[in-house]
Protein backbone atom coordinates (compact mmCIF):
# COMPACT_ATOMS: atom_id res chain seq x y z
CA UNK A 1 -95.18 68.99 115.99
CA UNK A 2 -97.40 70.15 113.53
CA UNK A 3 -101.10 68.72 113.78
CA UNK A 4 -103.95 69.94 111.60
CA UNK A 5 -107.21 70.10 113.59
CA UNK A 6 -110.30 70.94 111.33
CA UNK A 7 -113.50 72.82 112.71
CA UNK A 8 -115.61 69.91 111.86
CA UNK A 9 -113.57 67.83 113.67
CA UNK A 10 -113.55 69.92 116.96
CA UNK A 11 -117.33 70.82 116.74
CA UNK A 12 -117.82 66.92 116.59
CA UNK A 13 -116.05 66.10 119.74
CA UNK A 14 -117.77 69.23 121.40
CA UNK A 15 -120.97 67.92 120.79
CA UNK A 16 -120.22 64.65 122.24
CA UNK A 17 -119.02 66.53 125.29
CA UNK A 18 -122.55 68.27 125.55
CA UNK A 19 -125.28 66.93 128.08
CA UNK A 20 -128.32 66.91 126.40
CA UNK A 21 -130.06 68.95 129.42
CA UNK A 22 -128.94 72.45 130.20
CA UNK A 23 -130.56 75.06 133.10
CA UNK A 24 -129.40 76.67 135.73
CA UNK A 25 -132.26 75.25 137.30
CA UNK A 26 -131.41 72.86 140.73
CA UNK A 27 -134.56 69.84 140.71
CA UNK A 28 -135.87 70.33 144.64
CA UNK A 29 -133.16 69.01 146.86
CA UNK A 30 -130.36 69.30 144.47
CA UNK A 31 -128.78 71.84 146.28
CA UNK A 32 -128.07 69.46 149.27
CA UNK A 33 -124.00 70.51 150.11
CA UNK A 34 -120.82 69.86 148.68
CA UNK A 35 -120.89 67.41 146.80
CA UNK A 36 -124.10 68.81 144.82
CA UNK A 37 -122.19 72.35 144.42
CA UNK A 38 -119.15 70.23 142.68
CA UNK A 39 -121.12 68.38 140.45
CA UNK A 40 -123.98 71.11 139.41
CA UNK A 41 -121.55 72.80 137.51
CA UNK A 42 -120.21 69.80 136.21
CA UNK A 43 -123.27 68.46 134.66
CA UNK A 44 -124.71 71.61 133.28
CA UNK A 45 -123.88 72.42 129.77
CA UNK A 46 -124.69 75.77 129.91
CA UNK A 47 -122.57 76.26 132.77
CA UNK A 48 -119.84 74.64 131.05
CA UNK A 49 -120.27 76.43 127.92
CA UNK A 50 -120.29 79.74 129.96
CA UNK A 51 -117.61 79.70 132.42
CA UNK A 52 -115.33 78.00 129.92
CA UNK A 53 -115.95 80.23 126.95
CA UNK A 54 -115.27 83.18 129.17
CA UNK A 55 -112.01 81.70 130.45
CA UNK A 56 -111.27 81.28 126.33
CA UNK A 57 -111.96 84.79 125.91
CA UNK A 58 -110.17 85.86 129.07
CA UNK A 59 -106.94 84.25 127.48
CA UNK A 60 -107.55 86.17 124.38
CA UNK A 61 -107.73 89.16 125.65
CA UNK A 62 -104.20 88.30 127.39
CA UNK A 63 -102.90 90.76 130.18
CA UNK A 64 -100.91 90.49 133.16
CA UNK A 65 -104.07 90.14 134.82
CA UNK A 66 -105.12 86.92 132.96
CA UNK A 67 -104.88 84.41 135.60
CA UNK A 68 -106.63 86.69 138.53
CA UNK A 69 -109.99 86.90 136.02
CA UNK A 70 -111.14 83.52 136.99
CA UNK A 71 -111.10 84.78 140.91
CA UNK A 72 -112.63 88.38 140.10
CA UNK A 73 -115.34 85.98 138.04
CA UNK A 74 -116.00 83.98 140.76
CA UNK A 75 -116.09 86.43 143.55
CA UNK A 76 -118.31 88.68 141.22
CA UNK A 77 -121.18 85.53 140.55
CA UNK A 78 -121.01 85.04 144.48
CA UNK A 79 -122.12 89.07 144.21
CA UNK A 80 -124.95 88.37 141.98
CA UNK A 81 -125.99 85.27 144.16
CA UNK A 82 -125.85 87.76 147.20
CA UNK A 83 -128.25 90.03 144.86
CA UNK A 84 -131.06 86.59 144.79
CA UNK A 85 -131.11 86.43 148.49
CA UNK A 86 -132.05 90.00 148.71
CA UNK A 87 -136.01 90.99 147.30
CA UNK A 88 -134.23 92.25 144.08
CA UNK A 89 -136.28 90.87 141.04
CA UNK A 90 -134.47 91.14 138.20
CA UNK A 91 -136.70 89.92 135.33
CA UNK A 92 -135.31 87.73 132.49
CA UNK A 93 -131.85 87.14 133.61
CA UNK A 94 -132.23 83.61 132.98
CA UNK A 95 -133.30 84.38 128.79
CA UNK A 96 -130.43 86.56 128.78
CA UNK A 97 -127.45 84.21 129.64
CA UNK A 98 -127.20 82.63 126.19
CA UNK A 99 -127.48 86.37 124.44
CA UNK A 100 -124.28 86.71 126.95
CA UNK A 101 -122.42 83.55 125.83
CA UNK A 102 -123.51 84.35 122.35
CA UNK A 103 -121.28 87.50 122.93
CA UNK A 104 -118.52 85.69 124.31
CA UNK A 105 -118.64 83.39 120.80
CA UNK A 106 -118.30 86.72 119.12
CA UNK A 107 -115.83 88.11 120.80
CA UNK A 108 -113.55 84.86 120.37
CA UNK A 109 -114.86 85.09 116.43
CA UNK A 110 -113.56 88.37 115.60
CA UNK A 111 -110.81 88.56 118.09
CA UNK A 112 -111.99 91.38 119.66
CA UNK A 113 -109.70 92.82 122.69
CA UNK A 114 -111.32 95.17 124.83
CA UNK A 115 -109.74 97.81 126.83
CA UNK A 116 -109.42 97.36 130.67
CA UNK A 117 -112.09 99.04 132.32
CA UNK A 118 -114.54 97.39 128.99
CA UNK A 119 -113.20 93.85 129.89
CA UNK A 120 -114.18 94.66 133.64
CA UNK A 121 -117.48 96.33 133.12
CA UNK A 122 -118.48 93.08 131.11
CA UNK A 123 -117.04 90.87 133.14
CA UNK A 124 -118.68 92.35 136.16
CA UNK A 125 -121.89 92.26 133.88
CA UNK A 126 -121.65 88.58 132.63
CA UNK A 127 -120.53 87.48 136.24
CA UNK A 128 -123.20 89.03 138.33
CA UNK A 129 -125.92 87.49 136.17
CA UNK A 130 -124.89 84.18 136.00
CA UNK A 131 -124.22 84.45 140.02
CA UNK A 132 -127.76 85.85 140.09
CA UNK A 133 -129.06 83.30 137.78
CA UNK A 134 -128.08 80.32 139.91
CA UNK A 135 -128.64 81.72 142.94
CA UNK A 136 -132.24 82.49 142.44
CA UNK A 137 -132.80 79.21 141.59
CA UNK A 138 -130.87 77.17 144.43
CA UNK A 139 -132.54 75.63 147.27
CA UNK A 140 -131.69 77.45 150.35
CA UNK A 141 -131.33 74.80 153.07
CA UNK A 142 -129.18 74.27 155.57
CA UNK A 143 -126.52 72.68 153.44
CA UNK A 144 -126.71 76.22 151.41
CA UNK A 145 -123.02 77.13 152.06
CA UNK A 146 -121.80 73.74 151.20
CA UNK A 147 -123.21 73.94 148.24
CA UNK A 148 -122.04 77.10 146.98
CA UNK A 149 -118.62 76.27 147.96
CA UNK A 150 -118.40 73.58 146.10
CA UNK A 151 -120.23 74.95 143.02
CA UNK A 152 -118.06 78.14 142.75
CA UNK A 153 -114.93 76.11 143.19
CA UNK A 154 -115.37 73.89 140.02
CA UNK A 155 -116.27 77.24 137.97
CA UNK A 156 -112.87 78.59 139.45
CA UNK A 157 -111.45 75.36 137.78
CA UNK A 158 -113.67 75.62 134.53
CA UNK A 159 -112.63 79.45 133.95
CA UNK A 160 -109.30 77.93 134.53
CA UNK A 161 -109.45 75.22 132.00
CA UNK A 162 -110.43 77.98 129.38
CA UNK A 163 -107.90 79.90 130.31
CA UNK A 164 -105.13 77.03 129.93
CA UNK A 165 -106.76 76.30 126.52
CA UNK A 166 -107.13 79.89 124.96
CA UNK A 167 -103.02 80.63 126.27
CA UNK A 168 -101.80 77.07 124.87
CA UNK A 169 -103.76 77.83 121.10
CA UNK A 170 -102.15 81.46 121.38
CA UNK A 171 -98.76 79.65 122.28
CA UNK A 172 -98.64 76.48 119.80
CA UNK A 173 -100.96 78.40 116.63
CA UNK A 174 -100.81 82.07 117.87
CA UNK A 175 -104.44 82.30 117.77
CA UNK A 176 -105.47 80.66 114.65
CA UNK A 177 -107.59 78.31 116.65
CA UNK A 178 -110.05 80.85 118.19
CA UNK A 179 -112.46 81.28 115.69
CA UNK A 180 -113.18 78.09 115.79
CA UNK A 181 -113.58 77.44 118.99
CA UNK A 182 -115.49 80.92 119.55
CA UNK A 183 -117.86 79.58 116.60
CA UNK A 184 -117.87 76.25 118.52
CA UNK A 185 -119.07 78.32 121.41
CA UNK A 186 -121.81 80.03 119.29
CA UNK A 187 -122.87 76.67 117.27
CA UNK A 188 -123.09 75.11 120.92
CA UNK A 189 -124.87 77.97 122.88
CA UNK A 190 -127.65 78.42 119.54
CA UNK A 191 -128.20 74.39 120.38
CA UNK A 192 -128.71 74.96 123.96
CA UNK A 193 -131.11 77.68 123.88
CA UNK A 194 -133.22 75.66 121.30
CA UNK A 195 -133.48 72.27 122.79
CA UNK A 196 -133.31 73.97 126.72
C-alpha cells in the first residue's frame, strides 16, 4: 500500500482535532469522580497534546522497555500530584509545560534518541510536573480518588495511542513520518500557549 500523506494535510486534520480551550485548570466542581477524571483528559488539548506527543516520542526512542513507559508515566504524574497535596510550592510549573512539550516536538524533529538513564531522568521530569500541574489545580472533595482514577487511566490510554502511532510510522515508513508529526506537535503546542 503506498499512500502519500503531506504535512499540510496532517497539520489540517490536527487542528480540527484541537479544542479551542486548553488548561490544566478543573472549573469548581469539575473534579466531581469518575466520570470527570475520564473526560478531563479527554477534553483538554494540552493534555492531549502532552501525553500523546510523549507516547510519539516514547516509540521513537524504541526499547524493550517501550510499552512499560506509559505505566512509569503515569505512576510518576500520580508522584507529582502526591507533591500538590503536600505544602510544596513549586512556582511556574504550569508556564513551563508547553516549554516541555515544545521539547518533546524537538525531540520527534530531529530524531533525537536519548540514552536510558537521559530518557528516565526526563521522563521522571516531564511526568512529575504535569502530575503536579493537575494536581494543584483539582478540587479535592470527596469524590477526589474517583477522579484521579479515572483521569490517569485515559492518559495510560493516550500515552498508549502515541505509542501505537509512533511504532506503526516506524513500521509502515521507518520513521519518515516523525518530523512531521513532532513539528505538528510544536505548530500545535506554539497555538496553545498563545490563545491559552
Amino acid at each position: 500500500m503506498n499512500v502519500k500523506i503531506t504535512a499540510y494535510q496532517i497539520l489540517r486534520l490536527t487542528m480540527l482535532a484541537i479544542p479551542g480551550v486548553a488548561a490544566a485548570h478543573q472549573v469548581a466542581g469539575e473534579s466531581i469522580g469518575w466520570l470527570s477524571g475520564l473526560l478531563h483528559p479527554l477534553v483538554n488539548a494540552d493534555h492531549v497534546l502532552a501525553v500523546a506527543a510523549v507516547g510519539l516520542w516514547f516509540a521513537q526512542s524504541g526499547g524493550r522497555w517501550v510499552y512499560l513507559m506509559p505505566f512509569s508515566f503515569a505512576i510518576l504524574m500520580l508522584a507529582g500530584g502526591c507533591l500538590a497535596l503536600i505544602p510544596l510550592e513549586m512556582a511556574y510549573v504550569e508556564s513551563a509545560m508547553p516549554l516541555l512539550v515544545l521539547s518533546v516536538g524537538l525531540m520527534l524533529v530531529f530524531a533525537l534518541k536519548l540514552s536510558s538513564p537521559l530518557v528516565m531522568i526526563w521522563v521522571c521530569c516531564f511526568a512529575l510536573l504535569h502530575g503536579y500541574t493537575h494536581a494543584a489545580d483539582m478540587l479535592l472533595d470527596v469524590n477526589a480518588r474517583a477522579y484521579t482514577a479515572g483521569f490517569v487511566l485515559v492518559t495510560v490510554l493516550l500515552n498508549y495511542i502515541g505509542v501505537i502511532t509512533g511504532l506503526m510510522c516506524h513500521r509502515f515508513n521507518g520513521n519518515k513520518l516523525m518530523p512531521y508529526l513532532g513539528g505538528m506537535v510544536i505548530v500545535s503546542d506554539v497555538w496553545l500557549a498563545a490563545v491559552g
